[in-house]
Every structure is written in structure tokens, then in C-alpha cells.
C-alpha atoms as a PDB file:
ATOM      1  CA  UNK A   1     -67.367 -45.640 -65.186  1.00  0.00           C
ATOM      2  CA  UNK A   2     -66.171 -48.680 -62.530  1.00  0.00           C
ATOM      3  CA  UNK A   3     -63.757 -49.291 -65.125  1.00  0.00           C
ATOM      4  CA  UNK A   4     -62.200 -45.937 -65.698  1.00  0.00           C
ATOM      5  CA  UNK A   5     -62.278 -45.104 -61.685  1.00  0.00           C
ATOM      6  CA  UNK A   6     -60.374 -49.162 -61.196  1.00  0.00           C
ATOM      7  CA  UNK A   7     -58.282 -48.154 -63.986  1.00  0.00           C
ATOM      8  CA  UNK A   8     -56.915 -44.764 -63.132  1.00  0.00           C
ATOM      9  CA  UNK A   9     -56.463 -46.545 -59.107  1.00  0.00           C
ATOM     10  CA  UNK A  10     -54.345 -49.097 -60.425  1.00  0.00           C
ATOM     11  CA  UNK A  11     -52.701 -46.663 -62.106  1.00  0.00           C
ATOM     12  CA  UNK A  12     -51.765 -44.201 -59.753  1.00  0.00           C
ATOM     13  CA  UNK A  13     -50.811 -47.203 -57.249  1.00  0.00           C
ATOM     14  CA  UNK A  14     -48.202 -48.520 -59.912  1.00  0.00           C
ATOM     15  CA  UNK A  15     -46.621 -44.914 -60.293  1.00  0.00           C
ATOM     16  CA  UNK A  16     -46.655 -44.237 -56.511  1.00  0.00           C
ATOM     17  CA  UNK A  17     -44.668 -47.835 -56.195  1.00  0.00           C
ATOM     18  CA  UNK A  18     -42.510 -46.728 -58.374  1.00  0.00           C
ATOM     19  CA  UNK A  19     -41.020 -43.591 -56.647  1.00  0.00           C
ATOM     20  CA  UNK A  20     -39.170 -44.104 -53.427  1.00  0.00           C
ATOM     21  CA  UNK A  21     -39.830 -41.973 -50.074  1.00  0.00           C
ATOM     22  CA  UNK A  22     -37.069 -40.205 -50.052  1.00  0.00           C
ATOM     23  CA  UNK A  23     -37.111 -39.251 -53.545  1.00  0.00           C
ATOM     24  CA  UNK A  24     -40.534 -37.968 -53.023  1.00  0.00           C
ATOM     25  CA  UNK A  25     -39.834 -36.356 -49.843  1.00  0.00           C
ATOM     26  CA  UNK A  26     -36.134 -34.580 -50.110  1.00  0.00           C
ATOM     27  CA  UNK A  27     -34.960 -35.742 -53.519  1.00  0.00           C
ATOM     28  CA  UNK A  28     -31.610 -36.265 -54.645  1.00  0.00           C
ATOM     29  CA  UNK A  29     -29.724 -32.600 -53.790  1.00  0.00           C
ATOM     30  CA  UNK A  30     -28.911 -31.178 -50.457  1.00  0.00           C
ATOM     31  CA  UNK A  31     -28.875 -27.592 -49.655  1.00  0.00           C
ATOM     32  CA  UNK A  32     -26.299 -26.553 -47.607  1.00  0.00           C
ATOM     33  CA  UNK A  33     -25.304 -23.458 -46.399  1.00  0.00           C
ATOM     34  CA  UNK A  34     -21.892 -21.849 -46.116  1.00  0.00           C
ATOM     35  CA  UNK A  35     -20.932 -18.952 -43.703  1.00  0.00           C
ATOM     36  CA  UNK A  36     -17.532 -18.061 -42.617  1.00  0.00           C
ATOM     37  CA  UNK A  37     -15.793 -15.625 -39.971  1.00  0.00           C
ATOM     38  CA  UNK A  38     -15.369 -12.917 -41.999  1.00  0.00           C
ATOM     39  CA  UNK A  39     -17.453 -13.056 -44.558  1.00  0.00           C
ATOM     40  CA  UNK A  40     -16.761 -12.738 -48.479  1.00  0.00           C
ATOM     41  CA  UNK A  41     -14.798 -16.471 -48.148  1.00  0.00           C
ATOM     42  CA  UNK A  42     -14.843 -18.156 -51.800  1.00  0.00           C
ATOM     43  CA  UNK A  43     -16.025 -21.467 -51.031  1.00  0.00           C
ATOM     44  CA  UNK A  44     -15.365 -24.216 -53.863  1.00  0.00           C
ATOM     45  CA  UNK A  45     -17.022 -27.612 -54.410  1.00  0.00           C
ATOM     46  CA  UNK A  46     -15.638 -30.057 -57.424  1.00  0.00           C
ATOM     47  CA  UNK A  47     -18.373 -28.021 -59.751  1.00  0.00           C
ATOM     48  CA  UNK A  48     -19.538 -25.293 -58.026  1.00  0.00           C
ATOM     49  CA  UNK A  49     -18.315 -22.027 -56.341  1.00  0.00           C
ATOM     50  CA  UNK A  50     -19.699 -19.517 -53.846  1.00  0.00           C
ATOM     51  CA  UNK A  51     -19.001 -16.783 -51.905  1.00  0.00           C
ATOM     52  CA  UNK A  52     -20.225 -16.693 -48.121  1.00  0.00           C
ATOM     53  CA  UNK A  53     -23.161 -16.515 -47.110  1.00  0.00           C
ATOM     54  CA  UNK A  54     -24.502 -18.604 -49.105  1.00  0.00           C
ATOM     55  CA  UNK A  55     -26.063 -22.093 -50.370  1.00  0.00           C
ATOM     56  CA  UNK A  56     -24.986 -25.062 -52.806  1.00  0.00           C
ATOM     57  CA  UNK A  57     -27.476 -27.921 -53.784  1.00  0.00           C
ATOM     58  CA  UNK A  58     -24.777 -30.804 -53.552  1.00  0.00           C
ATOM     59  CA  UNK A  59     -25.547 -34.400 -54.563  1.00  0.00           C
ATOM     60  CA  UNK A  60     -26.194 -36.273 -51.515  1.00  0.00           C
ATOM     61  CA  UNK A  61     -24.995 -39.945 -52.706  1.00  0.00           C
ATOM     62  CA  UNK A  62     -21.234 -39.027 -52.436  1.00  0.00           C
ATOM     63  CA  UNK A  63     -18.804 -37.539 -50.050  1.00  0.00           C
ATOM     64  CA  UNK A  64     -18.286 -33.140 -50.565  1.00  0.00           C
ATOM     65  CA  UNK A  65     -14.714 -32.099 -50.503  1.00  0.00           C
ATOM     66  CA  UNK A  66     -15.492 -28.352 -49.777  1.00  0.00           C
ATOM     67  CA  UNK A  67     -12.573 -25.999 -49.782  1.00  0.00           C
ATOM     68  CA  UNK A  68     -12.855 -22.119 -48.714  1.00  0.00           C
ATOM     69  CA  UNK A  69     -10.246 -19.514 -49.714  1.00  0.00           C
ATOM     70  CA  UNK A  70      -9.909 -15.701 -48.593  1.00  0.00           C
ATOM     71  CA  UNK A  71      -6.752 -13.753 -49.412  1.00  0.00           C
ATOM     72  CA  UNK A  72      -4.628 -13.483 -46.202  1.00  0.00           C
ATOM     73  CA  UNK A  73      -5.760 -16.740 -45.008  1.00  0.00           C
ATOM     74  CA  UNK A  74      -4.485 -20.542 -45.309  1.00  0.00           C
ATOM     75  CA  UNK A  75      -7.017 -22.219 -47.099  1.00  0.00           C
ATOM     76  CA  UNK A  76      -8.977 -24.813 -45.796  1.00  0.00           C
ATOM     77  CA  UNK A  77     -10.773 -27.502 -46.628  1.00  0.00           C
ATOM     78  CA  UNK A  78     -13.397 -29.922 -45.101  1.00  0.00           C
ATOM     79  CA  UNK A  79     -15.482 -33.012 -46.141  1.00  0.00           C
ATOM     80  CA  UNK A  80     -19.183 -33.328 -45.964  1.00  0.00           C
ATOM     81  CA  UNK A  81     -20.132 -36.949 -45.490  1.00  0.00           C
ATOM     82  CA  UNK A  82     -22.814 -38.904 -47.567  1.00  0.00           C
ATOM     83  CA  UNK A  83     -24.760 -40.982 -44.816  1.00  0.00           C
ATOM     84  CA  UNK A  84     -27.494 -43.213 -45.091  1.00  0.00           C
ATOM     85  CA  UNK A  85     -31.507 -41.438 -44.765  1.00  0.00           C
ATOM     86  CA  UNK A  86     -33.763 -42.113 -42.615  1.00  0.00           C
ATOM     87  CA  UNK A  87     -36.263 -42.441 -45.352  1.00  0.00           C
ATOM     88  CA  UNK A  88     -35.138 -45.473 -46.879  1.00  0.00           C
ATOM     89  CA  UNK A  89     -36.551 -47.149 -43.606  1.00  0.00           C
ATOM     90  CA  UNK A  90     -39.845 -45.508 -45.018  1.00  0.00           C
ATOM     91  CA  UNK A  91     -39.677 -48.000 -47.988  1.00  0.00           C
ATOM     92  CA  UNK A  92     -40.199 -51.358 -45.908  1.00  0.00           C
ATOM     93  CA  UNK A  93     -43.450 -49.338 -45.438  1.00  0.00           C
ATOM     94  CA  UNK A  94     -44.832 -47.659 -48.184  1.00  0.00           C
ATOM     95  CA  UNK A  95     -42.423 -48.178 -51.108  1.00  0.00           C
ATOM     96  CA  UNK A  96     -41.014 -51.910 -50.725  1.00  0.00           C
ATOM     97  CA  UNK A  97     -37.892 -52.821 -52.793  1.00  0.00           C
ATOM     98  CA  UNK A  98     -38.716 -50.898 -55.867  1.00  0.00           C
ATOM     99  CA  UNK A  99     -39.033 -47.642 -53.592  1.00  0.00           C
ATOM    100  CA  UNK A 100     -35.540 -48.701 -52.144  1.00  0.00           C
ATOM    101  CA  UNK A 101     -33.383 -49.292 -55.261  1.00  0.00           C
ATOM    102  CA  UNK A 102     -34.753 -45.878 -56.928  1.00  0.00           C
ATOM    103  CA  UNK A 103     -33.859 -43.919 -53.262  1.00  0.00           C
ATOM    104  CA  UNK A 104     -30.227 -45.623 -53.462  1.00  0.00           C
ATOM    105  CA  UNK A 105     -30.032 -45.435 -57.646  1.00  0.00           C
ATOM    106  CA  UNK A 106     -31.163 -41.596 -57.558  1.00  0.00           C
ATOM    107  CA  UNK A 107     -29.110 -40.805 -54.562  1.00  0.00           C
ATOM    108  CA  UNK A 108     -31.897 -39.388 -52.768  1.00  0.00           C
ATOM    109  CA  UNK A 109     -31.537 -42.217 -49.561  1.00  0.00           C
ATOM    110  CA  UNK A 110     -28.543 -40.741 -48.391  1.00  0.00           C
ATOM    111  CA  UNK A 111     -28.150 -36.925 -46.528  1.00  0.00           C
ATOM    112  CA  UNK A 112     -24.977 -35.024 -46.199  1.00  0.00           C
ATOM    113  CA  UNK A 113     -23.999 -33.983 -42.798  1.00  0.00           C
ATOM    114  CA  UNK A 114     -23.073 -31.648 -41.520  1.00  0.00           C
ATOM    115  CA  UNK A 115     -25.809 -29.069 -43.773  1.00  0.00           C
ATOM    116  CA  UNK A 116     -25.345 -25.891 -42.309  1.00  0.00           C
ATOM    117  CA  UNK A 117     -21.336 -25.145 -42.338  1.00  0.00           C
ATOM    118  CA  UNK A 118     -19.517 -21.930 -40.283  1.00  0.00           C
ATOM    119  CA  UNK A 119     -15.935 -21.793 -41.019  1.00  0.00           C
ATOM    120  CA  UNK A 120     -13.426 -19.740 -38.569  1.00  0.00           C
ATOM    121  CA  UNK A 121     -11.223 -18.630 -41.562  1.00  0.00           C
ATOM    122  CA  UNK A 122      -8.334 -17.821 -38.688  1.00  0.00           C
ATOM    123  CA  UNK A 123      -8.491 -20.848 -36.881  1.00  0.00           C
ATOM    124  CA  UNK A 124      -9.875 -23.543 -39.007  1.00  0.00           C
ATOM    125  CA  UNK A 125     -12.766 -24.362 -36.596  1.00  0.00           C
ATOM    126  CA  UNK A 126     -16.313 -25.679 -38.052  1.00  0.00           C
ATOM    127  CA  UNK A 127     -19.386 -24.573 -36.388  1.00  0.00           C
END
């Protein structure tokens, strides 16, 4: 039974050092959500498309050209920036180098900023 309980430990520590934090914690998609002034804005990403309100789970490892469209209006566009997590500081803790190059392979150390996007269709202003 010592054996099977040492076993399944040593076991569960391997896995856990094999996930980073912010995998485990946020993963590698942001959700961010869209509203505009007025509403009913199409807002496009390279693979997705909504219409406002709403929310788009956007890969957080790369830059977001975001560009929102309503009849009558110019369009306009905006970029959401990929920055660097605060969890990856959570691997010199808990998940050491292995925890760091998953975070950074899977995409999941980074966050997009800003995550919660107004757009002033008339005047182009972000809120």
C-alpha cells in the first residue's frame, strides 16, 4: 500500500511539473468583450466575427488586429496587444523551467490588453 500511495505522489508531482501556472490558471484564450456606441457594430478579428455586445476568445500569444464596421460609419480598426503574464513569474515558484516553456509554447504566459473594448463608432474613441 506504501508503494501504491509513493507511486501515485510521484506521479501526480511529475504531471503537476509539467503544466505551467498560467496554463492552469487562465489558459491560452482571452475573452474579450466588444461594445460600441450604437450598438449592432460588426466587429471582425482575422477568424472570427461578432456583432456588439459581445465576446471573442482570442489567442493571447499574438497581437489582435480588431476592425468594427456599421453602415454609415468609417470603419475602424484597433490592435489588442499580446503582453507578457504575470503568471509566468509564478513558475520560478511552483512550475520551474518546464512550467515556463509550456506557458510561453501554449501561449497561455501572455494577456491581451486592453480586454474589455467600447468603441465610439462616430468618433473613433476606445473606452
Amino acid at each position: 500500500m506504501k508503494t501504491l500511495t509513493a507511486l501515485l505522489t510521484s506521479l501526480t508531482m511529475i504531471a503537476s511539473s509539467l503544466v505551467g501556472c498560467a496554463t492552469i490558471v487562465q489558459g491560452p484564450k482571452e475573452d474579450v468583450r466588444f461594445t460600441s456606441v450604437p450598438d449592432g457594430v460588426v466587429v471582425k478579428t482575422a477568424d472570427r466575427q461578432i456583432i456588439t455586445p459581445g465576446e471573442i476568445g482570442l489567442k493571447r500569444n499574438t497581437d489582435q488586429k480588431v476592425v468594427f464596421e456599421k453602415e454609415g460609419f468609417p470603419a475602424r480598426e484597433i490592435v489588442l496587444e499580446s503582453k507578457p503574464s504575470w503568471w509566468l513569474l509564478g513558475n520560478l515558484a511552483f512550475g520551474g523551467i518546464i512550467g515556463l516553456i509550456v506557458d510561453l509554447a501554449t501561449g497561455s504566459g501572455f494577456r491581451l490588453k486592453p480586454t474589455n473594448v467600447e468603441m465610439d463608432m462616430a468618433s473613433g474613441d476606445v473606452k
